[in-house]
PDB file of N, CA and C in Angstrom:
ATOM      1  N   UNK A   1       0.846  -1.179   0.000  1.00  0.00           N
ATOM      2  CA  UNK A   1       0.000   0.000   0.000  1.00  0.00           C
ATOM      3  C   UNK A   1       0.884   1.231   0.000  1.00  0.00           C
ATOM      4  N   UNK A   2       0.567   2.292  -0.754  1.00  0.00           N
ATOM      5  CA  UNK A   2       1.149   3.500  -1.103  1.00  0.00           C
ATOM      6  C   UNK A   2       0.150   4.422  -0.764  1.00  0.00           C
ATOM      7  N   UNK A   3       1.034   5.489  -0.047  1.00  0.00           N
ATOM      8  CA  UNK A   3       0.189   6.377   0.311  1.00  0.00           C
ATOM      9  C   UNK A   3       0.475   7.513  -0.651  1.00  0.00           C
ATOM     10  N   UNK A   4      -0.111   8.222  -1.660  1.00  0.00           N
ATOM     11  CA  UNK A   4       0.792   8.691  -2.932  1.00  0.00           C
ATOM     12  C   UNK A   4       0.232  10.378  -2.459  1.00  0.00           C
ATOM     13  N   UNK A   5      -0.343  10.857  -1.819  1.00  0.00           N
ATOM     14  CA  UNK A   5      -0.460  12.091  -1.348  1.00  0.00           C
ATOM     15  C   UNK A   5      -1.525  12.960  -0.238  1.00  0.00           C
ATOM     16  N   UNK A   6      -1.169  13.206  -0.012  1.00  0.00           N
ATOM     17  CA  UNK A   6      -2.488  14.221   1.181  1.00  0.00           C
ATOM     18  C   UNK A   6      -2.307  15.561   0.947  1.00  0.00           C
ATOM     19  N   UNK A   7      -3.623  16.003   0.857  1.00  0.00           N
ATOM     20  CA  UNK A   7      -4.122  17.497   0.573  1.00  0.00           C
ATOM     21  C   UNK A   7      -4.654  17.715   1.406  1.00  0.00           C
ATOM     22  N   UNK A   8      -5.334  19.145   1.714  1.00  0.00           N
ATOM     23  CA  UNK A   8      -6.369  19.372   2.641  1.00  0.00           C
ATOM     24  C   UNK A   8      -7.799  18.344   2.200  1.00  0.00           C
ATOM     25  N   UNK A   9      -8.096  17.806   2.977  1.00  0.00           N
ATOM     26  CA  UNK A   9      -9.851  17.201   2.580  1.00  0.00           C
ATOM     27  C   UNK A   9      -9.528  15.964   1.009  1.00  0.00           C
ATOM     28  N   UNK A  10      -8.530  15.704   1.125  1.00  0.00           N
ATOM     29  CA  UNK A  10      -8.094  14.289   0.356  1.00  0.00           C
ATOM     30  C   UNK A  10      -6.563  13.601   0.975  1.00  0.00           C
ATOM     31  N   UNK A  11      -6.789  12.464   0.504  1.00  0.00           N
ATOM     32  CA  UNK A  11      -5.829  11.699   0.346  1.00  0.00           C
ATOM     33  C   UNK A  11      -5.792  10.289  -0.961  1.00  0.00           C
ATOM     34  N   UNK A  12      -5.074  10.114  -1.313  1.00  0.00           N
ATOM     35  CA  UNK A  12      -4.843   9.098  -2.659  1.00  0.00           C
ATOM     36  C   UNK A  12      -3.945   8.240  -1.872  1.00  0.00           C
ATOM     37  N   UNK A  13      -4.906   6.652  -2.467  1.00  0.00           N
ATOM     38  CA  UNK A  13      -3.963   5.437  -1.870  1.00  0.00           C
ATOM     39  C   UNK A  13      -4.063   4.733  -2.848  1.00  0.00           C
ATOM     40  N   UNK A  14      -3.306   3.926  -2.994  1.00  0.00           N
ATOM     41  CA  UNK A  14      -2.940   3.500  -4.321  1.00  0.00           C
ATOM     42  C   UNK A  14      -3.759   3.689  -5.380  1.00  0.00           C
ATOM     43  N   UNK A  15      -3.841   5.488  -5.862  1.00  0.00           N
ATOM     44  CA  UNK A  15      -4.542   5.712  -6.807  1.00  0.00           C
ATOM     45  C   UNK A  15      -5.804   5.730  -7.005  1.00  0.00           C
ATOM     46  N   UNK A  16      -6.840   5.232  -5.393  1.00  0.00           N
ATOM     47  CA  UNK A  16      -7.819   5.438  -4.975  1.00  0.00           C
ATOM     48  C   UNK A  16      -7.717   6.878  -3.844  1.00  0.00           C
ATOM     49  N   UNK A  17      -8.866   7.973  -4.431  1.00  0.00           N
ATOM     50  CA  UNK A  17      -9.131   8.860  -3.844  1.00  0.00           C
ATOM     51  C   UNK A  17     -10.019   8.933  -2.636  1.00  0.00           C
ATOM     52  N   UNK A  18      -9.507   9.275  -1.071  1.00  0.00           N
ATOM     53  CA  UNK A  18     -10.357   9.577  -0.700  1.00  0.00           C
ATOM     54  C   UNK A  18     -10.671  10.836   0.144  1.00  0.00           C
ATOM     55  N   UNK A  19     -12.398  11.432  -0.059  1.00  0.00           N
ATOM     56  CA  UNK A  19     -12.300  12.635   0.632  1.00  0.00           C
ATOM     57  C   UNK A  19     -12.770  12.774   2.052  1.00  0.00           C
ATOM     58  N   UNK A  20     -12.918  11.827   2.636  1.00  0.00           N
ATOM     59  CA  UNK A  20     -13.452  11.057   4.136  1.00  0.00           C
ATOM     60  C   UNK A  20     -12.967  11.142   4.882  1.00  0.00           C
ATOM     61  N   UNK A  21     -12.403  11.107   6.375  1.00  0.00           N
ATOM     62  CA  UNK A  21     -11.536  10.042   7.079  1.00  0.00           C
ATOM     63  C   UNK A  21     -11.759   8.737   7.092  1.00  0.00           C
ATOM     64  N   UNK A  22     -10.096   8.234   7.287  1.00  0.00           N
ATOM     65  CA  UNK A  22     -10.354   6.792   7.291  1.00  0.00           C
ATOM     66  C   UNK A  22      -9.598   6.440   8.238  1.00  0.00           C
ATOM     67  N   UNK A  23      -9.570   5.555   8.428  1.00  0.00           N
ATOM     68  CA  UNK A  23      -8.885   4.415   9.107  1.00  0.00           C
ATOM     69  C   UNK A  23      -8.081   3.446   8.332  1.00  0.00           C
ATOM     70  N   UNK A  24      -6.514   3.333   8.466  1.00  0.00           N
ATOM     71  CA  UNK A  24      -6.131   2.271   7.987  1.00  0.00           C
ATOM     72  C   UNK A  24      -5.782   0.806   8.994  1.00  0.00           C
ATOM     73  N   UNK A  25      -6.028  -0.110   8.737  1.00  0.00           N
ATOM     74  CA  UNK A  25      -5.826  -1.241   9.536  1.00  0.00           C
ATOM     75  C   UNK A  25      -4.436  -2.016   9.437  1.00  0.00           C
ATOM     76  N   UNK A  26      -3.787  -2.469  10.248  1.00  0.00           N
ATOM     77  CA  UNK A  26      -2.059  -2.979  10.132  1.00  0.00           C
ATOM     78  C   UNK A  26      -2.735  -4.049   9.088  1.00  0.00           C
ATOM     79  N   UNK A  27      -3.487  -4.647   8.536  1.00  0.00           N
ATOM     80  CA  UNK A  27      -3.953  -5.450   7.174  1.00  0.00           C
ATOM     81  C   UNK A  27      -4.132  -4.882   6.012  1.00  0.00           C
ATOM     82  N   UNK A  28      -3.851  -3.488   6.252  1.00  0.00           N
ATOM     83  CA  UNK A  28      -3.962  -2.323   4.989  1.00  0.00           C
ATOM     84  C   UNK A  28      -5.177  -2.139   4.276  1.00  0.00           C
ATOM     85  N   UNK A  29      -6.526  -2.790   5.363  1.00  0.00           N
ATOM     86  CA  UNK A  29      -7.940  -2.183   4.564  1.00  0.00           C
ATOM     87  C   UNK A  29      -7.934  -0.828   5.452  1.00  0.00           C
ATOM     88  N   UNK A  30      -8.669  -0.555   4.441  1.00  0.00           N
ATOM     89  CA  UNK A  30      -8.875   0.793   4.264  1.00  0.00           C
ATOM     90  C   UNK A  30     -10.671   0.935   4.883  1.00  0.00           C
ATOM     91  N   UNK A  31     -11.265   1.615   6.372  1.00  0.00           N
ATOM     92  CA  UNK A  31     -12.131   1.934   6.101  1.00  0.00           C
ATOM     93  C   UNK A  31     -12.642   3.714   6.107  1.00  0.00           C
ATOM     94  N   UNK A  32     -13.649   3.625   4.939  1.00  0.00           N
ATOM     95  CA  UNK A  32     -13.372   4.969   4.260  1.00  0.00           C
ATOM     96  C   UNK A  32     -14.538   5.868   5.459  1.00  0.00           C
ATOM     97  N   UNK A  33     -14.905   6.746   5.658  1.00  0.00           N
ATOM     98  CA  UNK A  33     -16.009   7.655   5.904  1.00  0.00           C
ATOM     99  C   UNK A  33     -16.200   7.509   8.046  1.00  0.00           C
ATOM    100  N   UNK A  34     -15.048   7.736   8.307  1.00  0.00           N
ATOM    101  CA  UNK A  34     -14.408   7.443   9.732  1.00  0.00           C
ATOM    102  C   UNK A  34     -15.155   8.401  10.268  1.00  0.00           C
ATOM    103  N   UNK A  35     -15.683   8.900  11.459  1.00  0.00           N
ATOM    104  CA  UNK A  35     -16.317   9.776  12.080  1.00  0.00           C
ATOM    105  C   UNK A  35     -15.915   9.614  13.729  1.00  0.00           C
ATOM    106  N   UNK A  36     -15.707  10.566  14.344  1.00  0.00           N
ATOM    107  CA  UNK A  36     -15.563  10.327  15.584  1.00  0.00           C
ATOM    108  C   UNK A  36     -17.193  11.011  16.869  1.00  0.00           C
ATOM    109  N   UNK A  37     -17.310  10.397  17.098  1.00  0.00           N
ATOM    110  CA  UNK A  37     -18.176  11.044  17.846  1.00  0.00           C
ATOM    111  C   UNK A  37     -18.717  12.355  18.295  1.00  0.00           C
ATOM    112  N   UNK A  38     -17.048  13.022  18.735  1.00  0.00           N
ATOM    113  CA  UNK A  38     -17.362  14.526  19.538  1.00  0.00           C
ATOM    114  C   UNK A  38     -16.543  15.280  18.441  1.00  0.00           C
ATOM    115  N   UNK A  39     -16.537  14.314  16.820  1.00  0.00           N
ATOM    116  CA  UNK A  39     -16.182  15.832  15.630  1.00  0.00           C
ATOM    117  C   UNK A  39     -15.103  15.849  15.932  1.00  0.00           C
ATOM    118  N   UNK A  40     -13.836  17.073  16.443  1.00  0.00           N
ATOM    119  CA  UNK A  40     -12.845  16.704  16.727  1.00  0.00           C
ATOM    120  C   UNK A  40     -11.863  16.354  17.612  1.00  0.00           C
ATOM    121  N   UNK A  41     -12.644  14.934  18.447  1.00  0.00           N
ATOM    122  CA  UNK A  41     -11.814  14.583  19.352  1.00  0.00           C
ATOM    123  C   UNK A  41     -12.179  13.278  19.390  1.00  0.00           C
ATOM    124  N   UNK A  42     -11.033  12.686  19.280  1.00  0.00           N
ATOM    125  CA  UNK A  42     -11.130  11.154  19.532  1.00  0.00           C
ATOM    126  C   UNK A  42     -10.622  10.740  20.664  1.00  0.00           C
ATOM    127  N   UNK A  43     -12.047   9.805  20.853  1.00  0.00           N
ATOM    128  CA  UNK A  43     -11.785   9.375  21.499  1.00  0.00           C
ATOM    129  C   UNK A  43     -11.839   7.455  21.991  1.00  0.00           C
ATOM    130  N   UNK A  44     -11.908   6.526  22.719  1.00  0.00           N
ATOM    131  CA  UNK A  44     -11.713   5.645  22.901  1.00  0.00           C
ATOM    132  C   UNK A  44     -12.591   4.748  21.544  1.00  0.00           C
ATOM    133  N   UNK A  45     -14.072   4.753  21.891  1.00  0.00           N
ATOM    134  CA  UNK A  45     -15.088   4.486  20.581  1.00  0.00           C
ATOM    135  C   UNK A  45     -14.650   4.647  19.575  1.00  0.00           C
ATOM    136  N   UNK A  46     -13.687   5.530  18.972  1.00  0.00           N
ATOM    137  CA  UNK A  46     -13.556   5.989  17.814  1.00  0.00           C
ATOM    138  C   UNK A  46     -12.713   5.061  17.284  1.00  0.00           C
ATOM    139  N   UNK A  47     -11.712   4.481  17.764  1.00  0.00           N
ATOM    140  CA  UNK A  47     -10.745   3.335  17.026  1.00  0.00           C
ATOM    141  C   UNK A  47     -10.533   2.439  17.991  1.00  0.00           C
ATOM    142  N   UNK A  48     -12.175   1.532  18.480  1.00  0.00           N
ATOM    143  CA  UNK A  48     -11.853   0.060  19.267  1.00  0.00           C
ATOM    144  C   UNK A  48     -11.596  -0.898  17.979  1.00  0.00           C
ATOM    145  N   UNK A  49     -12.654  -0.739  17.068  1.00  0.00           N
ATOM    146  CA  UNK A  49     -12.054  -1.556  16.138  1.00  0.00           C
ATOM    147  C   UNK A  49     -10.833  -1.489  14.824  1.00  0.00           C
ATOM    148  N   UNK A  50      -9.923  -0.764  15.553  1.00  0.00           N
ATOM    149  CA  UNK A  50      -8.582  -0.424  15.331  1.00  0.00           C
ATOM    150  C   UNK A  50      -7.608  -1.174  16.437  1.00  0.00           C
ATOM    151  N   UNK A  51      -7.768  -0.734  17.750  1.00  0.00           N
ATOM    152  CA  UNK A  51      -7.102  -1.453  18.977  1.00  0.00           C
ATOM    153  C   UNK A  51      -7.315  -2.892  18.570  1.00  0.00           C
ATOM    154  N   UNK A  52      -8.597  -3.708  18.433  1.00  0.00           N
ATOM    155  CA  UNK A  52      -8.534  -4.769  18.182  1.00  0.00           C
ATOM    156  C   UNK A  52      -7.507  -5.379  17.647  1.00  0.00           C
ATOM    157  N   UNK A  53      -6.877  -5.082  16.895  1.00  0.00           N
ATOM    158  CA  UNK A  53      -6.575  -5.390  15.397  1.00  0.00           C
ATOM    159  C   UNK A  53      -4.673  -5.654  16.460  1.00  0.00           C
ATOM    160  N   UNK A  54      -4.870  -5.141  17.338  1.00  0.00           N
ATOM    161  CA  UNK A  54      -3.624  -5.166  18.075  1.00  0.00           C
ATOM    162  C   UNK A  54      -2.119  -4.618  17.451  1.00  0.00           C
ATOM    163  N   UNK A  55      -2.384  -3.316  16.695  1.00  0.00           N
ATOM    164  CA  UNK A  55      -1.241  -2.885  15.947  1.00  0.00           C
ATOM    165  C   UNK A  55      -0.011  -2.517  17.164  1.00  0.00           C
ATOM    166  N   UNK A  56       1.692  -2.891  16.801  1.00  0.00           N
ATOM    167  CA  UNK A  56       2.399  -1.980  17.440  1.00  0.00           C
ATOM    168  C   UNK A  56       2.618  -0.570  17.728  1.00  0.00           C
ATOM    169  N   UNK A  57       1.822   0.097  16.939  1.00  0.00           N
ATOM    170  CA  UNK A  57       1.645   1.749  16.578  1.00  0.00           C
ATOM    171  C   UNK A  57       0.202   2.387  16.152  1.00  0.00           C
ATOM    172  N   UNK A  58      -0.577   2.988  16.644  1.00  0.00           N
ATOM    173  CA  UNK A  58      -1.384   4.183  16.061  1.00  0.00           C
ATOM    174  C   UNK A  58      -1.219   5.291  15.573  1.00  0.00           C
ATOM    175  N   UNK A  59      -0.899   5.424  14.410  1.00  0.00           N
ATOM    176  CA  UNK A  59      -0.753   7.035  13.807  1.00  0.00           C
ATOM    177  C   UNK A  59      -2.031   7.610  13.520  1.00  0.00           C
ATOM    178  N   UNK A  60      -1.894   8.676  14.223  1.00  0.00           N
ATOM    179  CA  UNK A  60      -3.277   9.310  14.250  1.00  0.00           C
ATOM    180  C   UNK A  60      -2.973  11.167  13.712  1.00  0.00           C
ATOM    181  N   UNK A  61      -3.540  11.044  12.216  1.00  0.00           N
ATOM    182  CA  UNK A  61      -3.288  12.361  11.300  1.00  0.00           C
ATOM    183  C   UNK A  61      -4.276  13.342  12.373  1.00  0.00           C
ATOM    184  N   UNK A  62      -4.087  14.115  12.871  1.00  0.00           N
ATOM    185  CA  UNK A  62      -4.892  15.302  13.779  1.00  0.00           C
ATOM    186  C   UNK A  62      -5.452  16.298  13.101  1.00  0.00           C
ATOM    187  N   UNK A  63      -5.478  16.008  11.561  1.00  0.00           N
ATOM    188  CA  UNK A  63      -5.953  17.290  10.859  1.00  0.00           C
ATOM    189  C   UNK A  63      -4.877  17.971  10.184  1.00  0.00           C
ATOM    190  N   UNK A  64      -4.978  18.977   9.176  1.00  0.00           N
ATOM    191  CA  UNK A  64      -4.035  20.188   8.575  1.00  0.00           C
ATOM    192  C   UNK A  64      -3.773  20.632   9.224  1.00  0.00           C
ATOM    193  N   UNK A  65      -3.985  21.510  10.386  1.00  0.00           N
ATOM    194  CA  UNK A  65      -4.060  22.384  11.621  1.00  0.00           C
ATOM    195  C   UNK A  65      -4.054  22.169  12.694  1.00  0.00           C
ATOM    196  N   UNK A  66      -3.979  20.353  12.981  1.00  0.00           N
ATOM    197  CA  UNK A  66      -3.896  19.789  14.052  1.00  0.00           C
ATOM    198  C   UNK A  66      -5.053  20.159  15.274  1.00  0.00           C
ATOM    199  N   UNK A  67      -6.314  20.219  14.631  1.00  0.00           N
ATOM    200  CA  UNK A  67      -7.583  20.284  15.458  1.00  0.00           C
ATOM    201  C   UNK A  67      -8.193  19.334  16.005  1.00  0.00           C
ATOM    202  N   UNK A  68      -7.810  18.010  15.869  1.00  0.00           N
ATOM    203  CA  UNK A  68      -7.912  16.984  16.552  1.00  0.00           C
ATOM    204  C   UNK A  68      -7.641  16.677  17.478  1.00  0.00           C
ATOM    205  N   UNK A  69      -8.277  16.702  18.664  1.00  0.00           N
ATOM    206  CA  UNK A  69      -7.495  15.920  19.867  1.00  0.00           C
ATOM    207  C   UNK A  69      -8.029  14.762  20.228  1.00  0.00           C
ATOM    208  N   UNK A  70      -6.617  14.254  20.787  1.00  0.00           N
ATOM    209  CA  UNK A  70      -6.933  12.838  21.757  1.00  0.00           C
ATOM    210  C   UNK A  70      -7.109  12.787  22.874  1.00  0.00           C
ATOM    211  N   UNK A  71      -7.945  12.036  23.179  1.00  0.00           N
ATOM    212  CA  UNK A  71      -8.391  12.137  24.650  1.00  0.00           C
ATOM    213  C   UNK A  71      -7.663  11.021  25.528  1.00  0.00           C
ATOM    214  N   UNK A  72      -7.502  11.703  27.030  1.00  0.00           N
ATOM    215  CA  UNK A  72      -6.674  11.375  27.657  1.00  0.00           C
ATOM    216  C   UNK A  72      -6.671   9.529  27.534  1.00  0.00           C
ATOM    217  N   UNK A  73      -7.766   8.925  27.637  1.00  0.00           N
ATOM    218  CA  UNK A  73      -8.394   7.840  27.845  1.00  0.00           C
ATOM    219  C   UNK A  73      -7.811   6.786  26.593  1.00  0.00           C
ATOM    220  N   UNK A  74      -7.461   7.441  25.055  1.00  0.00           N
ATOM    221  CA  UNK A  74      -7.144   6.931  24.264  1.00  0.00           C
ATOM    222  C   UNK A  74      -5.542   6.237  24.974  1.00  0.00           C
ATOM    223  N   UNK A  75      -4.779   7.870  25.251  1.00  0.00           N
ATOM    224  CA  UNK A  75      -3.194   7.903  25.775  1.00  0.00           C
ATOM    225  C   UNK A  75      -3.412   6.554  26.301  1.00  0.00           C
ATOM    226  N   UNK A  76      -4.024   6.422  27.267  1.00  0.00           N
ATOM    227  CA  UNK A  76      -3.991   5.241  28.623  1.00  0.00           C
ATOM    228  C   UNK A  76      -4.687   3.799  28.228  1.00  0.00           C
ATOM    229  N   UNK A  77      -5.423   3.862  27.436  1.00  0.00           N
ATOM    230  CA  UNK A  77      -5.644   2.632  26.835  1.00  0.00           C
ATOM    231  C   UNK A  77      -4.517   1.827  26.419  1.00  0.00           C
ATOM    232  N   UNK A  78      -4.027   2.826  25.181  1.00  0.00           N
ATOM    233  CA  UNK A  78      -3.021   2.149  24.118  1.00  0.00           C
ATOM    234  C   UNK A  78      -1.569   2.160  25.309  1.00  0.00           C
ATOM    235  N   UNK A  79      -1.606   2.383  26.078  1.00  0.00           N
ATOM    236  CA  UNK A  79      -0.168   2.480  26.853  1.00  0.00           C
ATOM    237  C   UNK A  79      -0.761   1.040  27.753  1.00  0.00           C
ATOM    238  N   UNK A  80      -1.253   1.057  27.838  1.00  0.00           N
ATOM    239  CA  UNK A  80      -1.865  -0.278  28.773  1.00  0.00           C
ATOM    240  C   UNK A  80      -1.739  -1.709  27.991  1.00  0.00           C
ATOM    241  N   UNK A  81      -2.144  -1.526  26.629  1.00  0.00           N
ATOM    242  CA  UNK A  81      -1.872  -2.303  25.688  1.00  0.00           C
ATOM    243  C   UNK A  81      -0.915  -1.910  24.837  1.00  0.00           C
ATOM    244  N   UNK A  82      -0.125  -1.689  25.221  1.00  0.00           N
ATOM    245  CA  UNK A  82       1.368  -1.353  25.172  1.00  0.00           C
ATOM    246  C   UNK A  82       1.403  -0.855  23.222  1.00  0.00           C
ATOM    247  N   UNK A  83       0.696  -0.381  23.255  1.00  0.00           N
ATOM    248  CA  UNK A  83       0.672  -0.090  21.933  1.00  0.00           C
ATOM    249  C   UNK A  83       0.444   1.535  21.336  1.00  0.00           C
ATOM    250  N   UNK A  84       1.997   1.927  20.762  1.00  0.00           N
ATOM    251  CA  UNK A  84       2.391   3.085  20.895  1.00  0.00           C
ATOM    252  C   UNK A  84       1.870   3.915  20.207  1.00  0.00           C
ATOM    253  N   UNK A  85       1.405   5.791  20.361  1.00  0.00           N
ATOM    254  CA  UNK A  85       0.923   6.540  19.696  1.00  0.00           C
ATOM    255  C   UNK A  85       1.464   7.377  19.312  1.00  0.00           C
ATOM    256  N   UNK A  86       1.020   7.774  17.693  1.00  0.00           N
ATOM    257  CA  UNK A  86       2.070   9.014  17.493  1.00  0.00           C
ATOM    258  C   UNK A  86       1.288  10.039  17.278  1.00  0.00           C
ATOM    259  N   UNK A  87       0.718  10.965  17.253  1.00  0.00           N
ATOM    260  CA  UNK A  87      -0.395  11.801  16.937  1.00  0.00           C
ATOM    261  C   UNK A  87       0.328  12.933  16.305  1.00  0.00           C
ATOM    262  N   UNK A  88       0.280  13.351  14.922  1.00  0.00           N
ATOM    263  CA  UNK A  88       0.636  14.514  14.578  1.00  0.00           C
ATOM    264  C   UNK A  88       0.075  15.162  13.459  1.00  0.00           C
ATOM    265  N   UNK A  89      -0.139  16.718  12.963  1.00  0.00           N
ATOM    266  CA  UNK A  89      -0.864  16.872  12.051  1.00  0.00           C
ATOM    267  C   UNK A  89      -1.024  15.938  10.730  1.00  0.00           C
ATOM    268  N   UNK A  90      -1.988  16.026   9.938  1.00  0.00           N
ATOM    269  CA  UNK A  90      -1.948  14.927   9.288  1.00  0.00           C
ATOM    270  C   UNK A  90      -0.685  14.505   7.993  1.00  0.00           C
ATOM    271  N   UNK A  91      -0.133  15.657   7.336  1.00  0.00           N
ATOM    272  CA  UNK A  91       1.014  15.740   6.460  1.00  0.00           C
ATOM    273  C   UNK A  91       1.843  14.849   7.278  1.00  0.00           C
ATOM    274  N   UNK A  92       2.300  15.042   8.642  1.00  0.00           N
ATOM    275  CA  UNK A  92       3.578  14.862   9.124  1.00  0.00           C
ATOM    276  C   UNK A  92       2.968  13.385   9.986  1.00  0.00           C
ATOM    277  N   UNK A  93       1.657  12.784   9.826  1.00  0.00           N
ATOM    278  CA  UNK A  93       1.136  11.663   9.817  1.00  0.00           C
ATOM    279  C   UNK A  93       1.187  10.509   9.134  1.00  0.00           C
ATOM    280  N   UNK A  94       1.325  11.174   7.617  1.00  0.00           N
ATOM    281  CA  UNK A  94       1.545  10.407   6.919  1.00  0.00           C
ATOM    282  C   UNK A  94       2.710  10.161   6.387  1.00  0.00           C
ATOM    283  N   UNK A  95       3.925  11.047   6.054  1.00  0.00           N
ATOM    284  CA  UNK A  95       4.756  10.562   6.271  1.00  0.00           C
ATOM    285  C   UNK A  95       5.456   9.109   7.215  1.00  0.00           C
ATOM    286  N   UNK A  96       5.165   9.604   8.319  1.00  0.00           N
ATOM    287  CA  UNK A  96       5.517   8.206   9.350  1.00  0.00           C
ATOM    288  C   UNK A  96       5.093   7.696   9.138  1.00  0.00           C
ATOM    289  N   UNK A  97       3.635   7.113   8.692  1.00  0.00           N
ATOM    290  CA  UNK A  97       2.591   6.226   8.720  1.00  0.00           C
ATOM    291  C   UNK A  97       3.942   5.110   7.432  1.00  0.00           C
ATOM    292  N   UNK A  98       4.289   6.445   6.130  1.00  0.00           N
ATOM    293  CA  UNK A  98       4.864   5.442   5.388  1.00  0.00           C
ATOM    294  C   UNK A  98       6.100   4.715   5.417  1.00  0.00           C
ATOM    295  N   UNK A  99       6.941   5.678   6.635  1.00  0.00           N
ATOM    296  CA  UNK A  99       8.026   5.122   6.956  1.00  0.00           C
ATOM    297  C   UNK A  99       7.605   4.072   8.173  1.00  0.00           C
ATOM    298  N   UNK A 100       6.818   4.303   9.055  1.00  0.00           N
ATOM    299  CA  UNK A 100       7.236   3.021   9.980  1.00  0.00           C
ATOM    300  C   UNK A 100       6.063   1.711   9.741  1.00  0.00           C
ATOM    301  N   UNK A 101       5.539   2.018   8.570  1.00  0.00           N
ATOM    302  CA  UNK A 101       4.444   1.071   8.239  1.00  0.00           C
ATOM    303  C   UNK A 101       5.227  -0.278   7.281  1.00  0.00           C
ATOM    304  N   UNK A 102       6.720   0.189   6.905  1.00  0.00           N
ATOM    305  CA  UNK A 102       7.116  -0.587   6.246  1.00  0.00           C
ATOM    306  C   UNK A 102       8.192  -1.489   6.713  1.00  0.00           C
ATOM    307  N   UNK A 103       8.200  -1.321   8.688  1.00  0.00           N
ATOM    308  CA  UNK A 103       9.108  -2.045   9.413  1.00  0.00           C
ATOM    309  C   UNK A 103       8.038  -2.678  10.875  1.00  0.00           C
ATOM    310  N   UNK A 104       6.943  -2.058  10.745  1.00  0.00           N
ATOM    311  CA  UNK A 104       6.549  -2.549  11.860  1.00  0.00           C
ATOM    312  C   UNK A 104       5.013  -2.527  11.810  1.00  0.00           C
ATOM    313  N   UNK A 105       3.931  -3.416  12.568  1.00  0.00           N
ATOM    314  CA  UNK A 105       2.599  -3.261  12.382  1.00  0.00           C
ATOM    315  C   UNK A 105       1.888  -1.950  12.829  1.00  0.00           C
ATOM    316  N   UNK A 106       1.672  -1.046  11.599  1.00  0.00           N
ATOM    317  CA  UNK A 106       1.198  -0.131  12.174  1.00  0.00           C
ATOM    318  C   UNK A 106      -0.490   0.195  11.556  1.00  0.00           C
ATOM    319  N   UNK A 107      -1.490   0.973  12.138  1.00  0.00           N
ATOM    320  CA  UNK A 107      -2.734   0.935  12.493  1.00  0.00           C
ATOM    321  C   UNK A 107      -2.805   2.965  11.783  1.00  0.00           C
ATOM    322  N   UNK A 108      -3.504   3.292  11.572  1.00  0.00           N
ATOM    323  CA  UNK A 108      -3.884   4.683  11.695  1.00  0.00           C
ATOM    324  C   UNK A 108      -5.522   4.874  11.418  1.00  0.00           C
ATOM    325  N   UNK A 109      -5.334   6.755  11.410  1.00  0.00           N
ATOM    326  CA  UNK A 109      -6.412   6.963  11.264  1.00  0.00           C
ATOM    327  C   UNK A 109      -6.687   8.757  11.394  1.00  0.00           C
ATOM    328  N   UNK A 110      -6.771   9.245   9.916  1.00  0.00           N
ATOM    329  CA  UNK A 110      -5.993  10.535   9.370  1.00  0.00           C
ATOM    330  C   UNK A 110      -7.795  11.264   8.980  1.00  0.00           C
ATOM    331  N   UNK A 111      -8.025  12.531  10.065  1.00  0.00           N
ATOM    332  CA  UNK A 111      -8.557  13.090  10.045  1.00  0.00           C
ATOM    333  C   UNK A 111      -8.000  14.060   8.545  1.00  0.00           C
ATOM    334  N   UNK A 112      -9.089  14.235   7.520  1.00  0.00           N
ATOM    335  CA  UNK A 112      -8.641  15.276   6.308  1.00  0.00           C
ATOM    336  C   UNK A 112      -8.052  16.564   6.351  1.00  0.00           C
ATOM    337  N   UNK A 113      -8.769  17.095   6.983  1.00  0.00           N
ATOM    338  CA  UNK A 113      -9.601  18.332   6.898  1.00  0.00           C
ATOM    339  C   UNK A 113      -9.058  19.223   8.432  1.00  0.00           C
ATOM    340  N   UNK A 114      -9.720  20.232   9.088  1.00  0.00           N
ATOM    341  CA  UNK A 114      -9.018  21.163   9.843  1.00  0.00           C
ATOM    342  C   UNK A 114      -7.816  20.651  11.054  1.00  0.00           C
TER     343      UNK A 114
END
């Protein structure tokens, strides 16, 4: 899986566009039209069926502007299940996503947009 670019309010994966959030799974499906509950803040609900999936890493795109937050509860989950977070605007999300996705099981989930 190639992550071939992010814009504001898109991203292209292997040549599939999307203008949604998604979620990627350490199995590399893709689910498209991601929503978090409280808009922009995620929180636990928002990626159980991500935790499931038991990735070594969550990259979590926070937006262009990094208007996303995580809630404390996410931090303490995934540290409990020892499973590490990186949270950063979404450009500098995806980057990592493509570098450490290609050494280790990693999970995300890249807000578009503010």
């Amino acid at each position: 899986m190639k992550i071939e670019r992010y814009q504001f309010g898109r991203i292209t994966i292997d040549g599939q566009d999307y203008v949604n959030d998604i979620i990627i799974f350490p199995d590399r499906r893709i689910q498209d039209g991601w929503w978090r509950r409280q808009g922009h803040h995620m929180g636990v609900d928002d990626i159980a069926k991500l935790v499931v999936e038991a990735p070594e890493v969550i990259v979590a795109g926070t937006g262009a502007y990094g208007r996303m937050t995580v809630d404390e509860t996410v931090e303490n989950l995934l540290r409990e299940q020892q499973i590490e977070l990186v949270a950063e605007p979404t450009a500098k999300a995806v980057e990592l996503y493509s570098q450490m996705s290609a050494k280790q099981r990693v999970g995300a989930c890249f807000h578009l947009t503010c």
